[in-house]
N, C-alpha and C. Protein backbone atom coordinates (compact mmCIF):
# COMPACT_ATOMS: atom_id res chain seq x y z
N UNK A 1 1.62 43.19 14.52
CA UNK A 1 2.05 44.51 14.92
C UNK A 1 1.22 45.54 14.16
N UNK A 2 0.56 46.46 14.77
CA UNK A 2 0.03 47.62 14.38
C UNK A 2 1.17 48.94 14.15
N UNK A 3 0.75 49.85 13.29
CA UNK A 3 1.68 51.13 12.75
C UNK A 3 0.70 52.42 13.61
N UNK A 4 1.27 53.71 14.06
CA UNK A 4 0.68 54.42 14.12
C UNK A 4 1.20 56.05 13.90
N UNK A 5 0.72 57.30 13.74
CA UNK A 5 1.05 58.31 14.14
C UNK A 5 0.29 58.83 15.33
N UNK A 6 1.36 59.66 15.88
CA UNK A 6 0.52 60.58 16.94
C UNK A 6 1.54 62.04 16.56
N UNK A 7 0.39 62.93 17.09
CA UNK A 7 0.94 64.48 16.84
C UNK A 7 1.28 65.10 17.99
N UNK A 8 2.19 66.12 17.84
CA UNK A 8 2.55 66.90 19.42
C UNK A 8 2.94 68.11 18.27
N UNK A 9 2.54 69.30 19.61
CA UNK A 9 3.30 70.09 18.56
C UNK A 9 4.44 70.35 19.39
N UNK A 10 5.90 70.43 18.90
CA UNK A 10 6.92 70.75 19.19
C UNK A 10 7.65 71.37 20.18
N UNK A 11 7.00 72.58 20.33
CA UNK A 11 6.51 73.48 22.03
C UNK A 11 5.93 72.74 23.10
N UNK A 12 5.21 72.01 22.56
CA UNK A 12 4.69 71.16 23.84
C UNK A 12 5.40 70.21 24.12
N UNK A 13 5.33 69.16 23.32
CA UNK A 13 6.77 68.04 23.99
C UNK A 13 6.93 67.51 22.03
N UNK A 14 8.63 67.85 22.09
CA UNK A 14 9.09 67.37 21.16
C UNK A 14 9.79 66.09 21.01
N UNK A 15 10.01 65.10 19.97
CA UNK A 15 10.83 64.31 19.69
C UNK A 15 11.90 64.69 20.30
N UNK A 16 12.65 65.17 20.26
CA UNK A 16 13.97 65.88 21.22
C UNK A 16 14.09 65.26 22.87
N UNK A 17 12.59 65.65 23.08
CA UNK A 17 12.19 65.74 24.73
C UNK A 17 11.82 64.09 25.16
N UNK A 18 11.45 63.85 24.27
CA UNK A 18 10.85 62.14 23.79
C UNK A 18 12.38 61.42 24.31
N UNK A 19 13.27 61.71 23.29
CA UNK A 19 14.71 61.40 23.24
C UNK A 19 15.30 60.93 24.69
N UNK A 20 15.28 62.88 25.16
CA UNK A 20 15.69 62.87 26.38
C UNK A 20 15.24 62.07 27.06
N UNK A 21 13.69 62.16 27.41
CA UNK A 21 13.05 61.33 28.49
C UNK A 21 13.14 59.44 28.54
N UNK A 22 13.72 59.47 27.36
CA UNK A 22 13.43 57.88 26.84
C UNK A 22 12.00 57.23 26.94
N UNK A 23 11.08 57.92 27.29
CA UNK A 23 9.69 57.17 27.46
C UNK A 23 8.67 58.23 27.88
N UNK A 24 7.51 58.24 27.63
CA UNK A 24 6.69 58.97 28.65
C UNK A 24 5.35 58.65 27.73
N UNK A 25 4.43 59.08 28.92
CA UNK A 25 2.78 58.27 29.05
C UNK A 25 2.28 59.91 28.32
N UNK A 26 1.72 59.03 27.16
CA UNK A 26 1.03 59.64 25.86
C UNK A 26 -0.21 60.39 26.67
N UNK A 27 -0.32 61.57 27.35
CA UNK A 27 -1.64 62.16 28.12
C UNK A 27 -2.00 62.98 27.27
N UNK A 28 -3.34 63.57 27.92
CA UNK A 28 -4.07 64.86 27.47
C UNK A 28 -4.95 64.84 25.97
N UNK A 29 -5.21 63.63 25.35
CA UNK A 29 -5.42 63.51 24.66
C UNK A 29 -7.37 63.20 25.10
N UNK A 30 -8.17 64.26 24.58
CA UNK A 30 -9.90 64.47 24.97
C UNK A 30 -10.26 64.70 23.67
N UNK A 31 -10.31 63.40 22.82
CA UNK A 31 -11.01 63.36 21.69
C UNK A 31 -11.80 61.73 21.79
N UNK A 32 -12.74 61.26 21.44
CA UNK A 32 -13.00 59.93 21.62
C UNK A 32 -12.43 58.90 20.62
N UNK A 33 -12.06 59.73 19.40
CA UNK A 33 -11.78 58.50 18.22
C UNK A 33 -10.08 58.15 18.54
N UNK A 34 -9.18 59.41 18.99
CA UNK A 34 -7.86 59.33 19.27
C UNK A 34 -7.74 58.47 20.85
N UNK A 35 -8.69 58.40 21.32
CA UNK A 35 -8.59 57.53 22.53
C UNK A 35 -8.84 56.20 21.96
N UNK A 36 -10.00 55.95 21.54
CA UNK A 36 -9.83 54.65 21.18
C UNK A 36 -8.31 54.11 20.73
N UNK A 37 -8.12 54.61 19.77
CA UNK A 37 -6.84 54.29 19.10
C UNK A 37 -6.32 53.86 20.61
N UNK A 38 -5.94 54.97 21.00
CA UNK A 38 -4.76 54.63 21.68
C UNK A 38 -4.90 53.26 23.05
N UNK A 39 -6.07 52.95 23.34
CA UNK A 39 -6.36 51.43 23.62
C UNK A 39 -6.47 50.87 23.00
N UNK A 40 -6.04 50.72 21.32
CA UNK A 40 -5.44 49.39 20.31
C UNK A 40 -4.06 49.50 20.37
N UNK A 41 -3.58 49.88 21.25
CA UNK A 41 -1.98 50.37 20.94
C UNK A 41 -1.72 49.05 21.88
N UNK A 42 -0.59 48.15 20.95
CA UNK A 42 -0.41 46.91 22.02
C UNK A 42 1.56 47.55 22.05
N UNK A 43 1.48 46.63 23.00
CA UNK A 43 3.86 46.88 23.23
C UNK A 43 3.90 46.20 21.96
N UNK A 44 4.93 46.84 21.40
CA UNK A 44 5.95 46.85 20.65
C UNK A 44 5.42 47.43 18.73
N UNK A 45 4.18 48.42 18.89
CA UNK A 45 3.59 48.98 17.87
C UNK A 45 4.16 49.71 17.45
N UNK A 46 4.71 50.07 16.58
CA UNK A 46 5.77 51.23 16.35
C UNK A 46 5.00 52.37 15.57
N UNK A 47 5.57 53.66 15.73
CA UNK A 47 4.80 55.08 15.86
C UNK A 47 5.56 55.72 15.64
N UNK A 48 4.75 56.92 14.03
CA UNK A 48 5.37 57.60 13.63
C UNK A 48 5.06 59.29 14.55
N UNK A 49 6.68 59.71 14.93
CA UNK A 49 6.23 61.11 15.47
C UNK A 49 6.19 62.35 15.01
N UNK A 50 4.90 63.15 14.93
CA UNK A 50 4.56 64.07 13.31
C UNK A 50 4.40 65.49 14.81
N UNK A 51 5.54 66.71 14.30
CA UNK A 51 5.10 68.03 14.96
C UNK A 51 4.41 68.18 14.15
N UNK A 52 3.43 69.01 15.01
CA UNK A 52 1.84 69.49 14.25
C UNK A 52 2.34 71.10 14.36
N UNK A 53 1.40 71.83 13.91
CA UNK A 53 1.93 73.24 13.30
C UNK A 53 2.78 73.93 14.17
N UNK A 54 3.76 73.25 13.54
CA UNK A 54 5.43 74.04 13.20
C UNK A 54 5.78 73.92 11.34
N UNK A 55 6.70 74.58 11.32
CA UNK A 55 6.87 75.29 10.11
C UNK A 55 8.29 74.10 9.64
N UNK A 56 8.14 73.21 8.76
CA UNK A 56 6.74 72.86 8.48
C UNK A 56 6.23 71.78 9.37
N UNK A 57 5.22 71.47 9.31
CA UNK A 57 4.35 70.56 10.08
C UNK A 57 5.11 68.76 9.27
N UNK A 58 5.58 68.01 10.23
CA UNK A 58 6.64 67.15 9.67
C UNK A 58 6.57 65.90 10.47
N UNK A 59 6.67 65.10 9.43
CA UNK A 59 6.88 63.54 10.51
C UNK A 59 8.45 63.51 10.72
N UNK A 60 9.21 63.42 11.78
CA UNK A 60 10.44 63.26 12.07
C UNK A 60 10.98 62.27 13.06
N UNK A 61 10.23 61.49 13.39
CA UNK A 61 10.50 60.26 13.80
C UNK A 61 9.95 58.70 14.25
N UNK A 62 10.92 57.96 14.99
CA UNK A 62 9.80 56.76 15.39
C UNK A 62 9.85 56.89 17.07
N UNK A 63 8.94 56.16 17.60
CA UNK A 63 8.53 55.66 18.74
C UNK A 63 8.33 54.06 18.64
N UNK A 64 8.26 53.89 19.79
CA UNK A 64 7.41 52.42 20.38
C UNK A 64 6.53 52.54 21.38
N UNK A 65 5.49 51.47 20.87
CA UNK A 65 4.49 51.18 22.66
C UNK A 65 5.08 50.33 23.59
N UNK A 66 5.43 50.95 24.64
CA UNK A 66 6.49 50.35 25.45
C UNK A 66 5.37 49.76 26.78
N UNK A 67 4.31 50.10 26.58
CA UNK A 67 3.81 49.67 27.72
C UNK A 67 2.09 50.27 27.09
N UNK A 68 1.06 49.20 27.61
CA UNK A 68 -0.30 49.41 27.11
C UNK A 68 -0.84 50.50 27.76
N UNK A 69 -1.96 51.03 26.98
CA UNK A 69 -2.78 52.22 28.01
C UNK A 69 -3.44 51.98 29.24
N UNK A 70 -2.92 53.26 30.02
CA UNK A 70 -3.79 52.88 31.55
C UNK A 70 -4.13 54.18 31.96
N UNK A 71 -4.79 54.43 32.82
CA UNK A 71 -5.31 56.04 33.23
C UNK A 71 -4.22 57.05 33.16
N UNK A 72 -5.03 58.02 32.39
CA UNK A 72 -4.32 59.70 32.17
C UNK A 72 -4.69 60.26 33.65
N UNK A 73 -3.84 60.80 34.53
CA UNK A 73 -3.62 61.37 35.34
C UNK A 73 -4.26 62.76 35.60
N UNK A 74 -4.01 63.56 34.73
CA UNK A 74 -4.76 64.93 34.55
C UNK A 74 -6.09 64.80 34.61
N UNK A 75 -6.87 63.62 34.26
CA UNK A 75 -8.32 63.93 33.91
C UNK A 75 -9.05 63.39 35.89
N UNK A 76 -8.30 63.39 36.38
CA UNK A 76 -8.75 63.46 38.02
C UNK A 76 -7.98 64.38 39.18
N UNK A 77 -7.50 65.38 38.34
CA UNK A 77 -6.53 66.59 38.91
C UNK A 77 -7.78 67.64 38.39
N UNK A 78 -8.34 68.02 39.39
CA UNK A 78 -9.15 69.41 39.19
C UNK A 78 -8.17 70.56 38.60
N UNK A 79 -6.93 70.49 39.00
CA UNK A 79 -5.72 71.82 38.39
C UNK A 79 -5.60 71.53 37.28
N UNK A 80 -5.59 70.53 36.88
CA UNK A 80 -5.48 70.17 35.37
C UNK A 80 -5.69 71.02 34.15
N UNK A 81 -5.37 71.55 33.23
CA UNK A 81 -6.19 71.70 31.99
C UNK A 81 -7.15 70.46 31.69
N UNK A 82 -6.93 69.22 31.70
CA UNK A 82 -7.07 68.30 31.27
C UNK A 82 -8.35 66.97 32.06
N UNK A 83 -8.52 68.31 33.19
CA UNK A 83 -9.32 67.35 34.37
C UNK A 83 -10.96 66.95 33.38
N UNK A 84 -11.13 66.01 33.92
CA UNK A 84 -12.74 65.57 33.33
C UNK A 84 -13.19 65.07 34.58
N UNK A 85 -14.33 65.79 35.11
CA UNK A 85 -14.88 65.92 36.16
C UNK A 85 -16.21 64.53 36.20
N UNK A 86 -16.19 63.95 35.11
CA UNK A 86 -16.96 62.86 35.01
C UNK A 86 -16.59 61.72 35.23
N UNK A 87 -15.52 61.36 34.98
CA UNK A 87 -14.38 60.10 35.02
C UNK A 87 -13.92 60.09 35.93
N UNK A 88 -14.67 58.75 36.68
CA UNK A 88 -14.19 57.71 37.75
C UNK A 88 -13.34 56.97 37.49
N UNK A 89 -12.34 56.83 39.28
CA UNK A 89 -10.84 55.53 38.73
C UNK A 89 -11.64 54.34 38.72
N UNK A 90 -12.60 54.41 38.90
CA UNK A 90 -13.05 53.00 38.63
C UNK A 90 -13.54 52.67 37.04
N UNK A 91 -13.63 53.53 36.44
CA UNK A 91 -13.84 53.76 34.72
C UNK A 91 -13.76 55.03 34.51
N UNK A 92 -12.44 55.17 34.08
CA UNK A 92 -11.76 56.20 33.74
C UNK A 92 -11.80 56.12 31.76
N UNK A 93 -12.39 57.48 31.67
CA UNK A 93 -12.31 58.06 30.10
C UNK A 93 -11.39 58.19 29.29
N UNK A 94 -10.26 58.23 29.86
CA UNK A 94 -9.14 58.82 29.42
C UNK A 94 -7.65 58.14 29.66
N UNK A 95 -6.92 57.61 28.70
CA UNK A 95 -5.82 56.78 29.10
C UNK A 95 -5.06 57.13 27.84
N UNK A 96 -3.72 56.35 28.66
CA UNK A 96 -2.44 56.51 27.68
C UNK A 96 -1.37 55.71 27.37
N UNK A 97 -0.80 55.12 27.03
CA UNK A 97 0.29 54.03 26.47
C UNK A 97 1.10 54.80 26.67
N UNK A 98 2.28 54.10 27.25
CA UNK A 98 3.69 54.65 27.23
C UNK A 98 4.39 54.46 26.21
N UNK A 99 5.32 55.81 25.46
CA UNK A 99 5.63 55.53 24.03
C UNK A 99 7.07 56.06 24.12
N UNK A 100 8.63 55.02 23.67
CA UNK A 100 9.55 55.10 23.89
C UNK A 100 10.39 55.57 22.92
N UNK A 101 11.25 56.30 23.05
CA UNK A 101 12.02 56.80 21.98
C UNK A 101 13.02 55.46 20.94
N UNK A 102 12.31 55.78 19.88
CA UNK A 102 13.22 54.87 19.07
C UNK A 102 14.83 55.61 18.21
N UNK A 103 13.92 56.42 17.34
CA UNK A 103 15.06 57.03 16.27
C UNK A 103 14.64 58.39 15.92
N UNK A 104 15.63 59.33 15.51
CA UNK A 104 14.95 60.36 14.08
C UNK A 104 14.97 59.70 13.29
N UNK A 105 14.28 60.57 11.80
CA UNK A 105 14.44 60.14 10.72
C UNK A 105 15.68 60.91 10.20
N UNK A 106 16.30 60.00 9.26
CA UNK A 106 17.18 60.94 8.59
C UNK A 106 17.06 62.09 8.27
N UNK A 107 16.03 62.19 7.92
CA UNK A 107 15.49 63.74 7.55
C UNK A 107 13.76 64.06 7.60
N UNK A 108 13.32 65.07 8.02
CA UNK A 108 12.09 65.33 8.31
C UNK A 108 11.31 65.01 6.89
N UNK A 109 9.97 64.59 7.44
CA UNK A 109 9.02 64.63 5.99
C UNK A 109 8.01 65.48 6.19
N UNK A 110 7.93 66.51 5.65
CA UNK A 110 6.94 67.54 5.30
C UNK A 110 5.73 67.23 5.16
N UNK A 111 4.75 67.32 5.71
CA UNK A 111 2.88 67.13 5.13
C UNK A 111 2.84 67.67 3.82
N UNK A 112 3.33 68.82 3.51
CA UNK A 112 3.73 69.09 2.09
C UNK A 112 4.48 68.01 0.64
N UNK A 113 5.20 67.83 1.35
CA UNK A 113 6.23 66.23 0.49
C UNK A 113 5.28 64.84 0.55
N UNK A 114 4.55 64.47 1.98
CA UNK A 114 4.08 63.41 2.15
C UNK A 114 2.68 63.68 1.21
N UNK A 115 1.99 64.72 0.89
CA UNK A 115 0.76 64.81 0.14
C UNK A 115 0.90 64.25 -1.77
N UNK A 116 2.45 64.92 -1.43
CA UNK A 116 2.82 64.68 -3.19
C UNK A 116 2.62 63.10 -3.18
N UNK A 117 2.95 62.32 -2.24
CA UNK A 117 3.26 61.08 -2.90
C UNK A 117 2.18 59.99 -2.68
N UNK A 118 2.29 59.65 -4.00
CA UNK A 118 0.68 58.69 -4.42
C UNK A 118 0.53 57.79 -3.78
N UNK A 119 2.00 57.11 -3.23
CA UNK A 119 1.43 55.70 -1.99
C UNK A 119 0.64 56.52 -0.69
N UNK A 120 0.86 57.43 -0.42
CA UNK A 120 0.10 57.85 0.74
C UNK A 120 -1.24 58.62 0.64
N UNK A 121 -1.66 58.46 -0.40
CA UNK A 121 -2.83 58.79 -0.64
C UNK A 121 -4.17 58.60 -0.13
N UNK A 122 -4.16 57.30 0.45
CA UNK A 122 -5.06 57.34 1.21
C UNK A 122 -4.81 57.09 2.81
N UNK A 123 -3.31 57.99 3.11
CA UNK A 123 -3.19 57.98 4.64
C UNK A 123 -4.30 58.77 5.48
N UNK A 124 -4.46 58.41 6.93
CA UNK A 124 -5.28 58.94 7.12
C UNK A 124 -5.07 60.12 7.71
N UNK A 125 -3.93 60.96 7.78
CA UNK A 125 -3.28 62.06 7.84
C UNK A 125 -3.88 63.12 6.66
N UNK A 126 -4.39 62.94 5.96
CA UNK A 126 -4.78 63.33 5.22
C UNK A 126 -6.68 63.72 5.24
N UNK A 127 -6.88 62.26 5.35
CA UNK A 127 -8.54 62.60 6.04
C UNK A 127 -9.10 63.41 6.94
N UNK A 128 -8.15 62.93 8.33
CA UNK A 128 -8.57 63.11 9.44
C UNK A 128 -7.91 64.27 10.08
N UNK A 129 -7.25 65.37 9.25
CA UNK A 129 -6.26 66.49 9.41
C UNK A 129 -6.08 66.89 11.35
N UNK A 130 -7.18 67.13 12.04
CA UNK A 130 -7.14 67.12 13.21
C UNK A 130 -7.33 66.07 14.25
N UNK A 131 -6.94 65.02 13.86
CA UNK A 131 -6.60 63.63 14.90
C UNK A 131 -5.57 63.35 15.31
N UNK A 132 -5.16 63.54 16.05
CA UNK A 132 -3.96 63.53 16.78
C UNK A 132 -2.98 62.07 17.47
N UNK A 133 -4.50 61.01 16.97
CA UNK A 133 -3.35 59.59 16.99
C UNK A 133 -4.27 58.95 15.96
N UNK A 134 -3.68 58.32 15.26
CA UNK A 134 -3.99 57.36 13.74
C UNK A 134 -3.11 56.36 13.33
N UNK A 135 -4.21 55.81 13.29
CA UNK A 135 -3.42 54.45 12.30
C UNK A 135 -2.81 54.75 11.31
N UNK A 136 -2.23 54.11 10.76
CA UNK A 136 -0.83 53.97 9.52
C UNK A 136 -0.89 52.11 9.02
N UNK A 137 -1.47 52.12 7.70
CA UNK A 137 -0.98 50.82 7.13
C UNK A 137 0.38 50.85 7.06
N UNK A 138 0.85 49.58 7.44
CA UNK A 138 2.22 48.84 6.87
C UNK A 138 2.84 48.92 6.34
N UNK A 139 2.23 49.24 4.77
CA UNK A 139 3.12 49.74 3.56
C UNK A 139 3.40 51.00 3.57
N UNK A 140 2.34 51.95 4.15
CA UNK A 140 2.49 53.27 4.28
C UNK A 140 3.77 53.65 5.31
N UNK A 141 3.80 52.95 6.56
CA UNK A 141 4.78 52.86 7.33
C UNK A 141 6.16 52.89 6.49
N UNK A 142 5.90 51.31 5.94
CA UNK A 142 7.82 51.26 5.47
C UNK A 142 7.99 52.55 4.52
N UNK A 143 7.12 53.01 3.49
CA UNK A 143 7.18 53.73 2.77
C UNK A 143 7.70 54.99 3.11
N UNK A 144 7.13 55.36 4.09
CA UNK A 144 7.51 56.85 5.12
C UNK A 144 9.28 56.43 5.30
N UNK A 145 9.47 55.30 5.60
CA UNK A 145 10.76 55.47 6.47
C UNK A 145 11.93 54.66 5.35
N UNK A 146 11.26 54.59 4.05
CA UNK A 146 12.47 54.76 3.01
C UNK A 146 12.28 56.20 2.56
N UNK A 147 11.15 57.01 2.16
CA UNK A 147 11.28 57.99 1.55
C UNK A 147 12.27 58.86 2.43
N UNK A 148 12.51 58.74 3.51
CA UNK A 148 13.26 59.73 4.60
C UNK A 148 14.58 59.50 4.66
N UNK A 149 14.85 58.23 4.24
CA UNK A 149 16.26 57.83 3.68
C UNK A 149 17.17 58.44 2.45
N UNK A 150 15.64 58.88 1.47
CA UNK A 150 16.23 59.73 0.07
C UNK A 150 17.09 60.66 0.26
N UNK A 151 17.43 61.12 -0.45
CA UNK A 151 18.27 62.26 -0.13
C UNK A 151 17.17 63.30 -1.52
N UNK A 152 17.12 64.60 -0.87
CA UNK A 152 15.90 65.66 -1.32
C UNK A 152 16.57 65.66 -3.18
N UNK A 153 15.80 65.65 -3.88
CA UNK A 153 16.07 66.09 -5.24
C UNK A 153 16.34 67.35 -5.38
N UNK A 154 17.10 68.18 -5.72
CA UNK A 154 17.42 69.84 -5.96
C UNK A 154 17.31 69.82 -7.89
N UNK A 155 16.58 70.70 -8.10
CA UNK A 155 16.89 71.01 -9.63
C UNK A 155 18.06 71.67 -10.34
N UNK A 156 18.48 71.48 -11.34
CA UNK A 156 19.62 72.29 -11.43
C UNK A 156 19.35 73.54 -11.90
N UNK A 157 18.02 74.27 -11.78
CA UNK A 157 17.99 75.83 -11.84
C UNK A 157 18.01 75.75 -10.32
N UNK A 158 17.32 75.16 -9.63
CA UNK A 158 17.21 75.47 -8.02
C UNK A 158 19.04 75.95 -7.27
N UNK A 159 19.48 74.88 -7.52
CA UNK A 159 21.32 75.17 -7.71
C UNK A 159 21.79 76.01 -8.07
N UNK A 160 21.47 76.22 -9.55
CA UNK A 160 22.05 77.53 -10.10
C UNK A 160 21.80 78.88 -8.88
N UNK A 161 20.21 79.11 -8.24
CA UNK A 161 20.11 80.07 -7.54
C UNK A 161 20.31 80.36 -6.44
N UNK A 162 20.81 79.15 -5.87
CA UNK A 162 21.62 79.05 -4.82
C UNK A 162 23.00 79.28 -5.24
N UNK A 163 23.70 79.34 -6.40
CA UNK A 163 24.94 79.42 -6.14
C UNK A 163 25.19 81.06 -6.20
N UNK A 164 24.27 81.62 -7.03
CA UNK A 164 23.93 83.05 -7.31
C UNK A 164 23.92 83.72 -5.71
N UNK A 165 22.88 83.44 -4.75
CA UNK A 165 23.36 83.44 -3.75
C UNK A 165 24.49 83.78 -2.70
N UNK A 166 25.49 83.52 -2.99
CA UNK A 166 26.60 82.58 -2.23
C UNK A 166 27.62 83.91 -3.00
C-alpha cells in the first residue's frame, strides 16, 4: 500500500463535499509530476486531505483510492477551464483516480504545527510547496494521524489570557 496527499482548496471542493459525495474522480489536475503520481495511485492507497490556502492551510482528513486512474473529462471539453487541446482519447494526458471519503481527523493539522515536527521533516509537503498530489512515507502517514489524535497543548499563561478574556 502506498500513502498520499492531495490538495484542494476548500472553495473548490472540500472534505465536507468529499463526505457528501462519498467519492469523486480526482480532475483538473495539469501539472506532469502530480499526474504521474496520480497513475501510481493503486485501490485501496490511503490519502491524506490537505485545504490549500485557507486560513490555516491544514491536513484534515483521509481518503481512499477507490478506483485506478482513467481519463479526466475536462481535458476534451473545449468549455472546460481544463480542456487540453492536444490530448487524444486514444492517449489521453490527463487522468484521475477515484478517491472515497474515509474520515476527518480529530482535529485539523496546520502546515504551521506539521513544520514544527521533526518526524516530518523531510515530508514532501514541505519541498514541493506547490504540488498538489504527493507521496507520504508510512511512518509519516501514521505519524500525521496520531499527532491529530493529541489533544493541542495550551500554556498556562496562554489560559491565564484566555480567562482574562472571558
Amino acid at each position: 500500500m502506498n500513502y498520499w496527499l492531495v490538495k484542494s482548496e476548500a472553495e473548490v471542493y472540500s472534505l465536507s463535499q468529499l463526505k457528501k459525495d462519498k467519492f469523486t474522480q480526482w480532475t483538473d489536475v495539469r501539472n506532469y509530476q502530480a499526474r504521474n503520481n496520480l497513475r501510481e495511485m493503486k485501490v485501496g492507497d490511503k490519502v491524506l486531505y490537505y485545504h490549500s490556502n485557507s486560513k490555516p492551510s491544514s491536513i484534515v482528513g483521509v481518503a481512499e483510492v477507490k478506483k485506478t486512474a482513467y481519463p479526466d473529462p475536462g481535458q476534451f471539453d473545449p468549455k472546460s477551464d481544463y480542456y487540453d487541446a492536444k490530448s487524444k482519447t486514444e492517449n489521453p494526458s490527463w487522468v484521475g483516480p477515484d478517491l472515497k471519503f474515509l474520515s476527518e481527523l480529530s482535529r485539523s493539522l496546520s502546515l504551521e504545527e506539521l513544520r514544527k515536527q521533526k518526524a516530518l521533516s523531510q515530508m514532501e509537503l514541505f519541498k514541493y510547496a506547490r504540488l498538489s498530489v504527493q507521496k507520504v512515507a508510512p511512518s509519516e502517514f501514521r505519524f500525521i494521524l496520531e499527532l491529530a489524535k493529541q489533544n493541542i497543548k495550551v500554556s498556562s499563561a496562554t489560559i491565564q489570557q484566555l480567562k482574562q478574556l472571558t
